[in-house]
N, C-alpha and C. Protein backbone atom coordinates (compact mmCIF):
# COMPACT_ATOMS: atom_id res chain seq x y z
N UNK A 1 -33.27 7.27 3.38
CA UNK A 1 -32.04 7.85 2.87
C UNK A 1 -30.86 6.98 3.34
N UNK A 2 -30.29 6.86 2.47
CA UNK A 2 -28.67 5.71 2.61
C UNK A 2 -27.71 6.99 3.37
N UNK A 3 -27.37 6.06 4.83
CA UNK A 3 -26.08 6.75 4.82
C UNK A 3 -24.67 6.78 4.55
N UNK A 4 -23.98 8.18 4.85
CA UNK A 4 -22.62 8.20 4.15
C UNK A 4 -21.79 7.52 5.44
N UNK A 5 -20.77 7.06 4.82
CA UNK A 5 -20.33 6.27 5.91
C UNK A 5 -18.59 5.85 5.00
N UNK A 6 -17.75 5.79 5.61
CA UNK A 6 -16.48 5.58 5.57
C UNK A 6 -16.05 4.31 4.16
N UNK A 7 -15.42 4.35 3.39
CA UNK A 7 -14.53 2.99 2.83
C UNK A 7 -14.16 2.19 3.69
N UNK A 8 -14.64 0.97 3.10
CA UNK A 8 -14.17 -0.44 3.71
C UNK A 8 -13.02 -1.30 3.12
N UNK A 9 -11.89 -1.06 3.87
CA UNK A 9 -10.80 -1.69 2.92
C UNK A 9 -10.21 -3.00 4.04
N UNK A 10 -9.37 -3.99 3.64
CA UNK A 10 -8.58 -4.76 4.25
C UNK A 10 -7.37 -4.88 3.89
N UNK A 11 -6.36 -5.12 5.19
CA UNK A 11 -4.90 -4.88 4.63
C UNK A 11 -4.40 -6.29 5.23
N UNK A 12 -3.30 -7.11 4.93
CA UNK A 12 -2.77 -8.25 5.47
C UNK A 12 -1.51 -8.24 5.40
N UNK A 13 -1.03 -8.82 6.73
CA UNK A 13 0.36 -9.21 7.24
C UNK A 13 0.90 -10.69 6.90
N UNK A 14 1.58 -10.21 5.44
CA UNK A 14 1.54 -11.92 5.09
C UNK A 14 2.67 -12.42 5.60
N UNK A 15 2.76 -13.91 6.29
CA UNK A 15 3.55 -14.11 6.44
C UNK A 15 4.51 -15.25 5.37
N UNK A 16 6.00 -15.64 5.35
CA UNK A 16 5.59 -16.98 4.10
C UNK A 16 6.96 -17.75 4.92
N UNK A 17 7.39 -17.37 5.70
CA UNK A 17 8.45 -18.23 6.39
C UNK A 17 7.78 -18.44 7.38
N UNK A 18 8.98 -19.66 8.00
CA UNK A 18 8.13 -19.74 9.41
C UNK A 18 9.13 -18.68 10.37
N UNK A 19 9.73 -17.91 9.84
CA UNK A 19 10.09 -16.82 10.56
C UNK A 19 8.93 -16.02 10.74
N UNK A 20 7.91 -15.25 11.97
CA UNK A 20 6.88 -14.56 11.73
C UNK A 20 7.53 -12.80 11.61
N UNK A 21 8.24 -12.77 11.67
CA UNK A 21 9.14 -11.35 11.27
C UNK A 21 9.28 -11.23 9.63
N UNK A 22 9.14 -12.47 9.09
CA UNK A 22 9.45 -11.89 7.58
C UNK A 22 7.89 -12.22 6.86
N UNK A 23 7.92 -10.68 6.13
CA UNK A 23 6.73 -10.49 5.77
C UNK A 23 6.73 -9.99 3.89
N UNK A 24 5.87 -9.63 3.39
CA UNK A 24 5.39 -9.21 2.09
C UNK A 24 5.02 -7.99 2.30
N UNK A 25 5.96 -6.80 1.45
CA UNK A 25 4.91 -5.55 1.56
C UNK A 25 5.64 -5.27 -0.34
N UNK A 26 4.48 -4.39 -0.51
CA UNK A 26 3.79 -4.18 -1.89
C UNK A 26 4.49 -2.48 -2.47
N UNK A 27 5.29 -2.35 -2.94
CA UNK A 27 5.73 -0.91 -3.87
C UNK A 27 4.04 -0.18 -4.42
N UNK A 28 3.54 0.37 -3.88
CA UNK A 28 1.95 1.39 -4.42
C UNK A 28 2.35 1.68 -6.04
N UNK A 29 1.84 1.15 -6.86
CA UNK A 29 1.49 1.43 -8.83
C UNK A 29 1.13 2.69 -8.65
N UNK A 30 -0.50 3.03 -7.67
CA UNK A 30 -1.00 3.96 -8.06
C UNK A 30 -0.93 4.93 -6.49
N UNK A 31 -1.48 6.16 -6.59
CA UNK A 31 -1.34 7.30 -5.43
C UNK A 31 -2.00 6.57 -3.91
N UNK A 32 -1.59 7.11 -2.93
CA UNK A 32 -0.19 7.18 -2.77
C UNK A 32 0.57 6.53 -2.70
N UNK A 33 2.00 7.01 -3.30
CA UNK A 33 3.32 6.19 -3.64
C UNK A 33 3.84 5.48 -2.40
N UNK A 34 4.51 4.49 -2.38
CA UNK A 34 5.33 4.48 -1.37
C UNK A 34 5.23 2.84 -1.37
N UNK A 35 5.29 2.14 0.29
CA UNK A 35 5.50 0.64 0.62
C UNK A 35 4.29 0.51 1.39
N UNK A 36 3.47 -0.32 1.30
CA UNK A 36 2.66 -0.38 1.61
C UNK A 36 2.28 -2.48 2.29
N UNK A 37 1.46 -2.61 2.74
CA UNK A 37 0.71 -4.39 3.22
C UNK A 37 0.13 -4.06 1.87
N UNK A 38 -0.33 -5.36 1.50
CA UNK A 38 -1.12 -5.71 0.48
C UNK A 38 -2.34 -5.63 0.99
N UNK A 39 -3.23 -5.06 0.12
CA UNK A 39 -4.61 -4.88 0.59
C UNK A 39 -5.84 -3.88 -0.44
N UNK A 40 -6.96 -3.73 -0.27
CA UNK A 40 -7.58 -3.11 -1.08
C UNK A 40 -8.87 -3.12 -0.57
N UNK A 41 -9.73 -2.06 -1.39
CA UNK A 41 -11.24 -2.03 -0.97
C UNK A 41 -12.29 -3.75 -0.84
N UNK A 42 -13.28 -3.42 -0.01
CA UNK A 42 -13.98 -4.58 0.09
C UNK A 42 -15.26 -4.47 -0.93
N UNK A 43 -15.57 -5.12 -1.85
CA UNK A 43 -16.24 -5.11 -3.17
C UNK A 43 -17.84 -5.47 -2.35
N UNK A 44 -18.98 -4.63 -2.91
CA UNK A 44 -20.13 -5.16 -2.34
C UNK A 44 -20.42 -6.40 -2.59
N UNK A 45 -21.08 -7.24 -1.51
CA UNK A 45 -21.46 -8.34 -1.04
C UNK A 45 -20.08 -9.35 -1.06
N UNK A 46 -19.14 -9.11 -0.60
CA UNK A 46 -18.14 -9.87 -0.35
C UNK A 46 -17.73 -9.31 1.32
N UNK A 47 -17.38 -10.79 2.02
CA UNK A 47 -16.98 -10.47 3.06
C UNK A 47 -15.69 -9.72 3.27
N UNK A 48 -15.63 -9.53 4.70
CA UNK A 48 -14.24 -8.93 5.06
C UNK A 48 -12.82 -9.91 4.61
N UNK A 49 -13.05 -11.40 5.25
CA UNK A 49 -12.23 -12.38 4.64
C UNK A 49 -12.00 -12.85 3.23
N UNK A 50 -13.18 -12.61 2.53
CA UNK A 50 -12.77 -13.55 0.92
C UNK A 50 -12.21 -12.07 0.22
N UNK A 51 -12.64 -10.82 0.55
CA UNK A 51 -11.59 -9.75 0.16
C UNK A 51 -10.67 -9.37 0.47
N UNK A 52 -9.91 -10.43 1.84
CA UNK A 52 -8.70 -10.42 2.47
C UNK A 52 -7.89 -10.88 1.18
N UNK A 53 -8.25 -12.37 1.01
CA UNK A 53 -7.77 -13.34 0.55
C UNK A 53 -7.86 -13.49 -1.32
N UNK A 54 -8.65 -12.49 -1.52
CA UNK A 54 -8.68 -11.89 -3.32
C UNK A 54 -7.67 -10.80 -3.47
N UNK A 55 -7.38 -10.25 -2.49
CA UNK A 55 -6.25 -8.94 -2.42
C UNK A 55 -5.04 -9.59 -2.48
N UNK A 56 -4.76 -10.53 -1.66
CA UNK A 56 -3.86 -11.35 -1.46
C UNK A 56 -3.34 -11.53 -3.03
N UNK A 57 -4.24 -12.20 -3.29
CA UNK A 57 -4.51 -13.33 -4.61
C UNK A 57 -3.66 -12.07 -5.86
N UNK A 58 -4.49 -10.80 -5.88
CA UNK A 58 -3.92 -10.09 -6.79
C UNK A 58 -2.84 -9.39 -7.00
N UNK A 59 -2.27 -9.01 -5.15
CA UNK A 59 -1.67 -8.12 -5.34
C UNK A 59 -0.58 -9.18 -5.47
N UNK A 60 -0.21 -9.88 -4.48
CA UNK A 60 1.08 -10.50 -4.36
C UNK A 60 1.37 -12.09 -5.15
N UNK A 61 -0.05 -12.62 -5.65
CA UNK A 61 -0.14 -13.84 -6.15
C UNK A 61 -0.02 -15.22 -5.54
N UNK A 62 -0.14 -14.77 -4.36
CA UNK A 62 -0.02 -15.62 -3.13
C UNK A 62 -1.19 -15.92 -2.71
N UNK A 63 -1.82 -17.53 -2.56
CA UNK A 63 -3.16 -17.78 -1.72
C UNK A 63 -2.71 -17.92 -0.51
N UNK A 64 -3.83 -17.43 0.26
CA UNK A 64 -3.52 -17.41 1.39
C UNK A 64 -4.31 -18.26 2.84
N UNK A 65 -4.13 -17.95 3.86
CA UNK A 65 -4.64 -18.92 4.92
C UNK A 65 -4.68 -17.42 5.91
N UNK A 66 -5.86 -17.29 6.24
CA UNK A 66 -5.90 -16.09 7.68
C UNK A 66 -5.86 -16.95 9.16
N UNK A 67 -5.10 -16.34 9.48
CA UNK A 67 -4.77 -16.79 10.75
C UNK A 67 -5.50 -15.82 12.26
N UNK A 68 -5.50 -14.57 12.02
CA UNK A 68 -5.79 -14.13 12.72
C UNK A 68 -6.60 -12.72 12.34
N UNK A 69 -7.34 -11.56 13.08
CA UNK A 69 -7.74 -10.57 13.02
C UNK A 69 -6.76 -9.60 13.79
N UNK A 70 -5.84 -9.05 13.32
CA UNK A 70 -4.96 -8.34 14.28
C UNK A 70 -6.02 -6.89 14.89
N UNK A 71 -6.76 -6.31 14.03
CA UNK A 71 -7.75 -5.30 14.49
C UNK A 71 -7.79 -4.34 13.24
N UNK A 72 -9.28 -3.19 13.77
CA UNK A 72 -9.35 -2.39 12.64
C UNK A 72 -8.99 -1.24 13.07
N UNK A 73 -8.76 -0.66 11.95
CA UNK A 73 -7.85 0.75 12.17
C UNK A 73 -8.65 1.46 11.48
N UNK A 74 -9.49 2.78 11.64
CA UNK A 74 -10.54 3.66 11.10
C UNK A 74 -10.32 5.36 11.69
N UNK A 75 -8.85 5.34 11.95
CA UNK A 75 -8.54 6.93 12.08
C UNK A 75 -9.08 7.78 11.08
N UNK A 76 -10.07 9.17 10.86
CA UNK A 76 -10.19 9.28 9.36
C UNK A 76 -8.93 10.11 8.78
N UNK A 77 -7.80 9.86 9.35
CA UNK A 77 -6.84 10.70 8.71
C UNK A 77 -6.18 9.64 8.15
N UNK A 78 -5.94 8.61 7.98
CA UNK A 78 -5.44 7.03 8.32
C UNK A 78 -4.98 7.24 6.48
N UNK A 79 -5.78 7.39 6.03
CA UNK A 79 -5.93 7.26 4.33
C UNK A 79 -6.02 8.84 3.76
N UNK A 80 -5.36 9.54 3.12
CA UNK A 80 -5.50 10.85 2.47
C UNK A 80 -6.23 10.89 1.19
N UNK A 81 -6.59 9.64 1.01
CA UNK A 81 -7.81 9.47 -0.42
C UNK A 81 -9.23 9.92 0.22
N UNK A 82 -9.20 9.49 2.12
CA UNK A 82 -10.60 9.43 2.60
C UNK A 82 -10.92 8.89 3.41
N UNK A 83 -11.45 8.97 4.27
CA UNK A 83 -12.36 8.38 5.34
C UNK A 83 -12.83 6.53 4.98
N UNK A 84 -11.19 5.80 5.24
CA UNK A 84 -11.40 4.19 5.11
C UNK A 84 -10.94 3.85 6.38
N UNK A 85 -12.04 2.11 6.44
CA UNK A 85 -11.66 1.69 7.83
C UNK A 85 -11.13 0.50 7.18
N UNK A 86 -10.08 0.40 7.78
CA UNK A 86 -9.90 -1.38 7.59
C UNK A 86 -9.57 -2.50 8.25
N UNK A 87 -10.03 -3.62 7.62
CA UNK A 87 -9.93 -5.01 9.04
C UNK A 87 -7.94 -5.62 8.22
N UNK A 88 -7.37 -5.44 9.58
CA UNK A 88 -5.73 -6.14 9.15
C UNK A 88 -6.10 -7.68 9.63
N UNK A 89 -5.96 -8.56 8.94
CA UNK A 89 -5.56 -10.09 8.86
C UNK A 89 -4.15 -10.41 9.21
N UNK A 90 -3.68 -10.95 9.74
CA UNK A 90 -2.29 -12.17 9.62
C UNK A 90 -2.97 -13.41 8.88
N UNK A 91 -1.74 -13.44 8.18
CA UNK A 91 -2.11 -14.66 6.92
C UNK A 91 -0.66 -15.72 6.97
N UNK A 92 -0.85 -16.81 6.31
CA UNK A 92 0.01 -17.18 5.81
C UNK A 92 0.09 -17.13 4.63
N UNK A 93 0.75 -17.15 3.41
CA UNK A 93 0.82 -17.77 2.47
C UNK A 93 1.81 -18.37 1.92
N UNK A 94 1.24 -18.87 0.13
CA UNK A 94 1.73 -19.73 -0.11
C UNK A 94 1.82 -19.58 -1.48
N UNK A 95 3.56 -20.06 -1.88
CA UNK A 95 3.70 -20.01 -3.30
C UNK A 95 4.70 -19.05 -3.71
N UNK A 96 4.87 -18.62 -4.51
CA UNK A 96 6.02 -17.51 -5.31
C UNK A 96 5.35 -15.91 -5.33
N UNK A 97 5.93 -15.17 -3.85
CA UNK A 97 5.11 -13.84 -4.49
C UNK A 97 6.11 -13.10 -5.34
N UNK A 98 4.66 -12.21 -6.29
CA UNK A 98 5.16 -11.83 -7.35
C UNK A 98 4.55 -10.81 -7.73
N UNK A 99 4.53 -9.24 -7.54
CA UNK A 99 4.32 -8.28 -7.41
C UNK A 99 3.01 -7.81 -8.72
N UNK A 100 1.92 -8.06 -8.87
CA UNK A 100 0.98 -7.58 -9.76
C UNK A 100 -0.16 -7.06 -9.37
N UNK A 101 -1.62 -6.47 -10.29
CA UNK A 101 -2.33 -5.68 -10.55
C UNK A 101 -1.87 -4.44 -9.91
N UNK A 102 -2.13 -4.24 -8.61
CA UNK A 102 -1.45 -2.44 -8.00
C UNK A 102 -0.49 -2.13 -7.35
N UNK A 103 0.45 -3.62 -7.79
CA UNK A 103 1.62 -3.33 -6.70
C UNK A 103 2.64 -3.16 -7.72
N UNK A 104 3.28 -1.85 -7.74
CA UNK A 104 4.88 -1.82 -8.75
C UNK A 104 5.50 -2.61 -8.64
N UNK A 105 5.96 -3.31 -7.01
CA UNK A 105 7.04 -3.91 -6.85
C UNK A 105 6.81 -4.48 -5.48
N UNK A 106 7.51 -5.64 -5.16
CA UNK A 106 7.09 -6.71 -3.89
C UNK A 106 8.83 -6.80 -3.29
N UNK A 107 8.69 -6.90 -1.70
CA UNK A 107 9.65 -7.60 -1.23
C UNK A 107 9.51 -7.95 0.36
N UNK A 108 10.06 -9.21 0.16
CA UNK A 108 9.79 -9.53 1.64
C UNK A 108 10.89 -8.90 2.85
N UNK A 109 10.36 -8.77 3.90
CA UNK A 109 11.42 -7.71 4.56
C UNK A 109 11.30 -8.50 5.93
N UNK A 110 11.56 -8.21 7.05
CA UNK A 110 11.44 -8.22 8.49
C UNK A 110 10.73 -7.12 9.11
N UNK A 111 9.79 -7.63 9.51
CA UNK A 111 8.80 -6.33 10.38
C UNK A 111 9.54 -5.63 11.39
N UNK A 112 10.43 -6.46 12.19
CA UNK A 112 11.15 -4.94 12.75
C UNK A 112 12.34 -4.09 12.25
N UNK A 113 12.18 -3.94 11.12
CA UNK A 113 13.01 -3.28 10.32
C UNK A 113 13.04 -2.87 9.14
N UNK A 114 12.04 -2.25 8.19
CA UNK A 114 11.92 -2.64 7.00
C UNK A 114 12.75 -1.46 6.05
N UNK A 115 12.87 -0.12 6.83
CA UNK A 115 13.86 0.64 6.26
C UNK A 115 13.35 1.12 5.21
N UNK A 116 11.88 1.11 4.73
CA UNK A 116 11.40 1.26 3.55
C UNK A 116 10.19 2.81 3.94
N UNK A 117 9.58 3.70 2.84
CA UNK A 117 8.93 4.52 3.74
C UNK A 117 7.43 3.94 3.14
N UNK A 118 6.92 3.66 4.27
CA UNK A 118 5.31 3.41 4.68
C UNK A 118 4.74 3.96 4.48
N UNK A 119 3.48 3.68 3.16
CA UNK A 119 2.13 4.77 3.71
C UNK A 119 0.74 5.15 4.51
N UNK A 120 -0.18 4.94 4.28
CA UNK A 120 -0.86 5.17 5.11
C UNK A 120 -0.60 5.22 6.90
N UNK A 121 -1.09 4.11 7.65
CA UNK A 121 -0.91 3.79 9.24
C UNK A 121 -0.03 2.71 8.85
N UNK A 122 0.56 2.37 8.46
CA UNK A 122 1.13 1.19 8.10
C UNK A 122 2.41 0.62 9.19
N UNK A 123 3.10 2.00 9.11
CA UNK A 123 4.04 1.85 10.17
C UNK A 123 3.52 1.57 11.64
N UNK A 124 2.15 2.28 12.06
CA UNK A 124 1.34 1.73 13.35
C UNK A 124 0.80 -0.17 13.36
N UNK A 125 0.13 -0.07 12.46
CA UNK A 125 -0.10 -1.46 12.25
C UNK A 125 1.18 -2.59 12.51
N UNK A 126 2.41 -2.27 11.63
CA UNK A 126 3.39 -3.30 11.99
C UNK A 126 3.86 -2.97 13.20
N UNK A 127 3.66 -1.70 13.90
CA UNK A 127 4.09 -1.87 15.48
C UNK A 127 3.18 -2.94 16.27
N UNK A 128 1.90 -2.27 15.97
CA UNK A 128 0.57 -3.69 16.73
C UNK A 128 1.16 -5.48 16.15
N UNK A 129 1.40 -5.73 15.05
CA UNK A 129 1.79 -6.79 14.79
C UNK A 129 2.99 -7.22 15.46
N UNK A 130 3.62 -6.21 15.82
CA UNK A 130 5.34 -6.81 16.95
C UNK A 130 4.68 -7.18 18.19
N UNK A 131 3.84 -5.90 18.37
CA UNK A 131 3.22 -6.71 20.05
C UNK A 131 1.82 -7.96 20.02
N UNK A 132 1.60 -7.86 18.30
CA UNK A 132 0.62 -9.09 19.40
C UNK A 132 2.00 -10.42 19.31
N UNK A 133 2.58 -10.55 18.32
CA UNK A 133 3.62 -11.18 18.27
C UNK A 133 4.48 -12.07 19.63
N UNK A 134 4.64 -10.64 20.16
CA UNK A 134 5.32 -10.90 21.99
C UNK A 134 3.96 -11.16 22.55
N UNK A 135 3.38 -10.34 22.95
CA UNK A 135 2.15 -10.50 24.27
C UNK A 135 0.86 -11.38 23.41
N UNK A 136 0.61 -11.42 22.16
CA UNK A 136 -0.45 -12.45 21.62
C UNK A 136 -2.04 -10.87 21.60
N UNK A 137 -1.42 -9.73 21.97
CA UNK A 137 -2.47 -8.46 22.10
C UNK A 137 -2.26 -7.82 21.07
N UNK A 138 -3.89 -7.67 19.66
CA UNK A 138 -3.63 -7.21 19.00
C UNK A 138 -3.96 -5.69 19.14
N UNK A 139 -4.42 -5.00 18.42
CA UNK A 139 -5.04 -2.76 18.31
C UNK A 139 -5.12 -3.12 19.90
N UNK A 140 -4.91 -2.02 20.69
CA UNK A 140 -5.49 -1.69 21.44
C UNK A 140 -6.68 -0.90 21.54
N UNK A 141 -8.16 -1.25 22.08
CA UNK A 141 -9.11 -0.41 22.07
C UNK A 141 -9.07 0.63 22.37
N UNK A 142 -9.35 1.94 22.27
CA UNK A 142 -9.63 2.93 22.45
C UNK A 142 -8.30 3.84 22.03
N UNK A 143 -7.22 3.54 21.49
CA UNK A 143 -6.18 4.11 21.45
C UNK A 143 -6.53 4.60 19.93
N UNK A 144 -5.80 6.20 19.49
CA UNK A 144 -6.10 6.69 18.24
C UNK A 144 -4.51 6.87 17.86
N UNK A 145 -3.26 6.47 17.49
CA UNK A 145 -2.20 7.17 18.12
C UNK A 145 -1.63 7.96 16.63
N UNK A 146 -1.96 7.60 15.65
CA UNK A 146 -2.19 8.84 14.47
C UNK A 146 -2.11 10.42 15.48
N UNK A 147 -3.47 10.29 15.93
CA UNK A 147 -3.91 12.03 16.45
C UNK A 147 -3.32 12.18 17.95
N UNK A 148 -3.38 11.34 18.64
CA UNK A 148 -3.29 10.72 19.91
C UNK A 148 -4.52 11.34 20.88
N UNK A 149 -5.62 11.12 20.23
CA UNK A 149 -7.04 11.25 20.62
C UNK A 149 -7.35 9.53 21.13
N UNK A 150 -8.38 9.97 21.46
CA UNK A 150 -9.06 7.80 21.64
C UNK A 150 -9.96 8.09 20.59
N UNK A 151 -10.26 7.01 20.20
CA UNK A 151 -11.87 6.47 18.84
C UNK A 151 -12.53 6.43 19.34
């Protein structure tokens, strides 16, 4: 018997200046609404990375370069569609982004400030991205801070 087991999605912190504060986040087309990282489910038999970097590709039109694994985030409250875990990338990219397939609308902002409303963990994630930023430390293990349980 196959077990049931969580969605596998990936989300990325693109960067396209060499400012690492200015980033790409994505207007949500479809539910839920809001500002979101670019990112999407991981398609069977594709890795965690080449579905980093196809999300990339679609949402924002930007190829990209992963730089790092900032960590995974698998709260199951994290997503209100469902029980998804996902691996966050830092990327660079490259080229003219340009807001298509599930993104309404694109703009690049500054991570400590984006003034925009976030959905999912999103707003947690760009906090982890300020500190690995300063200290080079991405998720902290065992921390849940959604519930403020540990994983």
């Amino acid at each position: 018997m196959r077990p049931v087991t969580p969605l596998i999605a990936v989300d990325l912190i693109i960067r396209l200046a060499e400012d690492p504060h200015s980033i790409v986040l994505i207007e949500r087309r479809n539910p839920p609404h809001g500002w979101a990282l670019p990112g999407g489910f991981v398609d069977v038999g594709e890795t965690l990375e080449a579905a980093a970097v196809r999300e990339a590709r679609e949402e924002t039109c930007l190829e990209v370069r992963l730089e790092a694994l900032l960590g995974c985030y698998s709260d199951p409250a994290r997503d209100p569609r469902g029980h998804t875990v996902s691996a966050v990338y830092v990327a660079k990219g490259r080229g003219e982004p340009r807001a298509a397939d599930d993104a309404r609308n694109l703009r690049c902002v500054d991570a400590r400030d984006t003034g925009l409303p976030l959905v999912f963990d999103h707003g947690t994630i760009l906090a982890d991205y300020l500190r690995w930023l300063k200290t080079g430390e991405g998720k902290k293990l065992g921390e849940d801070r959604m519930t403020g349980g540990s994983a």
